[in-house]
Protein backbone atom coordinates (compact mmCIF):
# COMPACT_ATOMS: atom_id res chain seq x y z
CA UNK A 1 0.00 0.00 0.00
CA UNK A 2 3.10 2.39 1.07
CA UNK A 3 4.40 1.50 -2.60
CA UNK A 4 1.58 2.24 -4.11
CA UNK A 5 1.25 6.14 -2.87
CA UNK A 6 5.12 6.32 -3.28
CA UNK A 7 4.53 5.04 -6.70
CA UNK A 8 2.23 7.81 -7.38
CA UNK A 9 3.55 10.66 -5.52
CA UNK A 10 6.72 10.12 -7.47
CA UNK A 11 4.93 9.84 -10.40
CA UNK A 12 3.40 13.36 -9.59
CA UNK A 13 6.16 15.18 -8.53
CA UNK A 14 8.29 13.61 -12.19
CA UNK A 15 5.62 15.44 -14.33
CA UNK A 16 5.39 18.79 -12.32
CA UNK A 17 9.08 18.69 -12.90
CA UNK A 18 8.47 18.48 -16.58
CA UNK A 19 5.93 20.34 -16.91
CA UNK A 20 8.04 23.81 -15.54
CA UNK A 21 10.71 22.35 -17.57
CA UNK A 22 9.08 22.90 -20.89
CA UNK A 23 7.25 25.56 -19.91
CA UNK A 24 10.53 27.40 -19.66
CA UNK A 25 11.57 26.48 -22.59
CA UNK A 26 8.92 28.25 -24.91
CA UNK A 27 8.64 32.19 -25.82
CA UNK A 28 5.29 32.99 -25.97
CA UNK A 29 4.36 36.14 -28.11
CA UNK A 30 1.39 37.52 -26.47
CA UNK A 31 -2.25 36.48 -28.22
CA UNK A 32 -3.26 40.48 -28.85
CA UNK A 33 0.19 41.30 -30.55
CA UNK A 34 -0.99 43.03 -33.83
CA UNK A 35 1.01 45.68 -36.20
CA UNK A 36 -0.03 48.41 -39.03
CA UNK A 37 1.79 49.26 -41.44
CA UNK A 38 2.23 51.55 -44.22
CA UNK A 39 4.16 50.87 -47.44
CA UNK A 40 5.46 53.48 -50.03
CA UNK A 41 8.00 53.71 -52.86
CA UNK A 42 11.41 55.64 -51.55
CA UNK A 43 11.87 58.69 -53.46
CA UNK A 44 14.33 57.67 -55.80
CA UNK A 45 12.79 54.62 -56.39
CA UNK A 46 15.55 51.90 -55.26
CA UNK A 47 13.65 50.62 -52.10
CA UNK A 48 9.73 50.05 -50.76
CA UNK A 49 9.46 51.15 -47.52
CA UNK A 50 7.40 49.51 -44.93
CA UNK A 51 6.75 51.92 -41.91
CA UNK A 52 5.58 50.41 -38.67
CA UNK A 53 2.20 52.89 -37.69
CA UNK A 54 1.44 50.83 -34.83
CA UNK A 55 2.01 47.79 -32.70
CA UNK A 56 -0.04 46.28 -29.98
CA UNK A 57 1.98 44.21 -27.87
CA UNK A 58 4.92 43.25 -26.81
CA UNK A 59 6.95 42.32 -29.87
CA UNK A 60 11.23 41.38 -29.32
CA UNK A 61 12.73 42.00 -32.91
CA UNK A 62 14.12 39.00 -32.11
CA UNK A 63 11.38 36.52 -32.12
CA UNK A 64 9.31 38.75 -34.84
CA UNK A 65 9.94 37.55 -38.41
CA UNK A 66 9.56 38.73 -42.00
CA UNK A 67 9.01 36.68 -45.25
CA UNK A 68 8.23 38.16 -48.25
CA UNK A 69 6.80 36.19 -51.33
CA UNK A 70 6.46 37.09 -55.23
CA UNK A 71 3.06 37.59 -56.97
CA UNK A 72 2.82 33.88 -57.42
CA UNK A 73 3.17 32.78 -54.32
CA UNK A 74 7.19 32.06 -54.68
CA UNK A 75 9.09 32.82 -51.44
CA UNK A 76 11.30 35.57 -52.63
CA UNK A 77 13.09 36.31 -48.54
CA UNK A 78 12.42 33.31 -46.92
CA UNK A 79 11.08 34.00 -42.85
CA UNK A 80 13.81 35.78 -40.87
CA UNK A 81 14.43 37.16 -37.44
CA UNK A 82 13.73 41.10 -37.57
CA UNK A 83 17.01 41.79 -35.80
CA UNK A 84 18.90 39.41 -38.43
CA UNK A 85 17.78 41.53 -41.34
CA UNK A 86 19.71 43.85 -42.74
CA UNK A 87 16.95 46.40 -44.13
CA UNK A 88 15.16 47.02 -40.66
CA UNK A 89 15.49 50.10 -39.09
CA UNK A 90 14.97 49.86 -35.05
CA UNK A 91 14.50 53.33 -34.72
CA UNK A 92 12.73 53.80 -31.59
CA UNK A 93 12.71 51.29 -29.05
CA UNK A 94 15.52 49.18 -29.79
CA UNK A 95 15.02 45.22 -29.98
CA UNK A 96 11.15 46.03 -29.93
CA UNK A 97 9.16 46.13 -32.72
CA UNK A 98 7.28 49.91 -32.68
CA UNK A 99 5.78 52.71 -34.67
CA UNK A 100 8.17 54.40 -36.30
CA UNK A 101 10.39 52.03 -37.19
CA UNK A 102 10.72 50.57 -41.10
CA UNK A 103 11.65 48.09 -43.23
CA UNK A 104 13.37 48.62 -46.64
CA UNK A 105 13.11 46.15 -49.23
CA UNK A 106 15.30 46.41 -52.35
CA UNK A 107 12.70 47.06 -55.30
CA UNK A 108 15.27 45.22 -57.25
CA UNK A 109 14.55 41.92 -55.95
CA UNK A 110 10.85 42.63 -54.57
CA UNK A 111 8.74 43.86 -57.50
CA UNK A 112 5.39 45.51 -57.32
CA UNK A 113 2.61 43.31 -56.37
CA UNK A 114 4.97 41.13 -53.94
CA UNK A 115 3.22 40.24 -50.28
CA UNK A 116 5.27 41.06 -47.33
CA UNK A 117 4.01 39.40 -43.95
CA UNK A 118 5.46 40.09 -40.48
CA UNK A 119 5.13 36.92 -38.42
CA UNK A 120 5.47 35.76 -34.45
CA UNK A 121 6.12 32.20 -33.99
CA UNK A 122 2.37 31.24 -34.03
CA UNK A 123 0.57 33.69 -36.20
CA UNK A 124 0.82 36.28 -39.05
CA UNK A 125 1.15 40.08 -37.54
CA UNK A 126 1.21 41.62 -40.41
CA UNK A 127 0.26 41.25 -43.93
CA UNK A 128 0.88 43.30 -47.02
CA UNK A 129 0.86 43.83 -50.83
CA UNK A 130 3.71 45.93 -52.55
CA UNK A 131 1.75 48.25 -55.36
């Protein structure tokens, strides 16, 4: 009977243990997080611009991505960390996504009609058409 409760109090105490283990393990983008955006042509015409207007939520560059893919579908930037991409311009708050701050993608390789999406790990942020 002893081994029996023993049994199961071990048992209990093994998956708590687990549980806080992989909890730990996982960053968790808040369920609100949610970004505008504007995008315009640069003035000489080399880059599209992609101005953050607003952000709701907590959003570390780090853990926010960006894909971009071609008319068709194609994956023309495949998904990225902000912080690891070269164009983006942390202007404000630095390692957190916020108004004010831009992208600039090369009109050279991203031609009109091209969808750029801003991503956390479980959902799409941001969505947008080049034009």
């Amino acid at each position: 009977m002893i081994a029996v409760i023993l049994l199961v109090a071990i048992t209990v105490v093994l998956a708590a243990v687990l549980y806080v283990m992989l909890s730990n393990m996982t960053v968790v983008v808040g369920s609100g997080d949610l970004v505008s955006a504007d995008v315009e042509l640069s003035l000489d015409g080399t880059n599209w611009t992609v101005r953050i207007a607003s952000v709701q939520g907590d959003l570390p560059i780090s853990v926010t991505y960006l894909l971009v893919r071609g008319a068709s579908g194609e994956i023309l930037l495949a998904r990225q960390p902000l912080s690891n991409y070269s164009g983006f311009q942390d202007i404000t708050e630095p390692g957190r996504l916020s108004p004010g701050d831009a992208i600039l993608l090369p009109t050279s390789l991203y031609p009109s009609q091209s969808t750029i999406q801003v991503l956390s790990d479980v959902k799409i942020l941001y969505e947008g058409r080049i034009s």
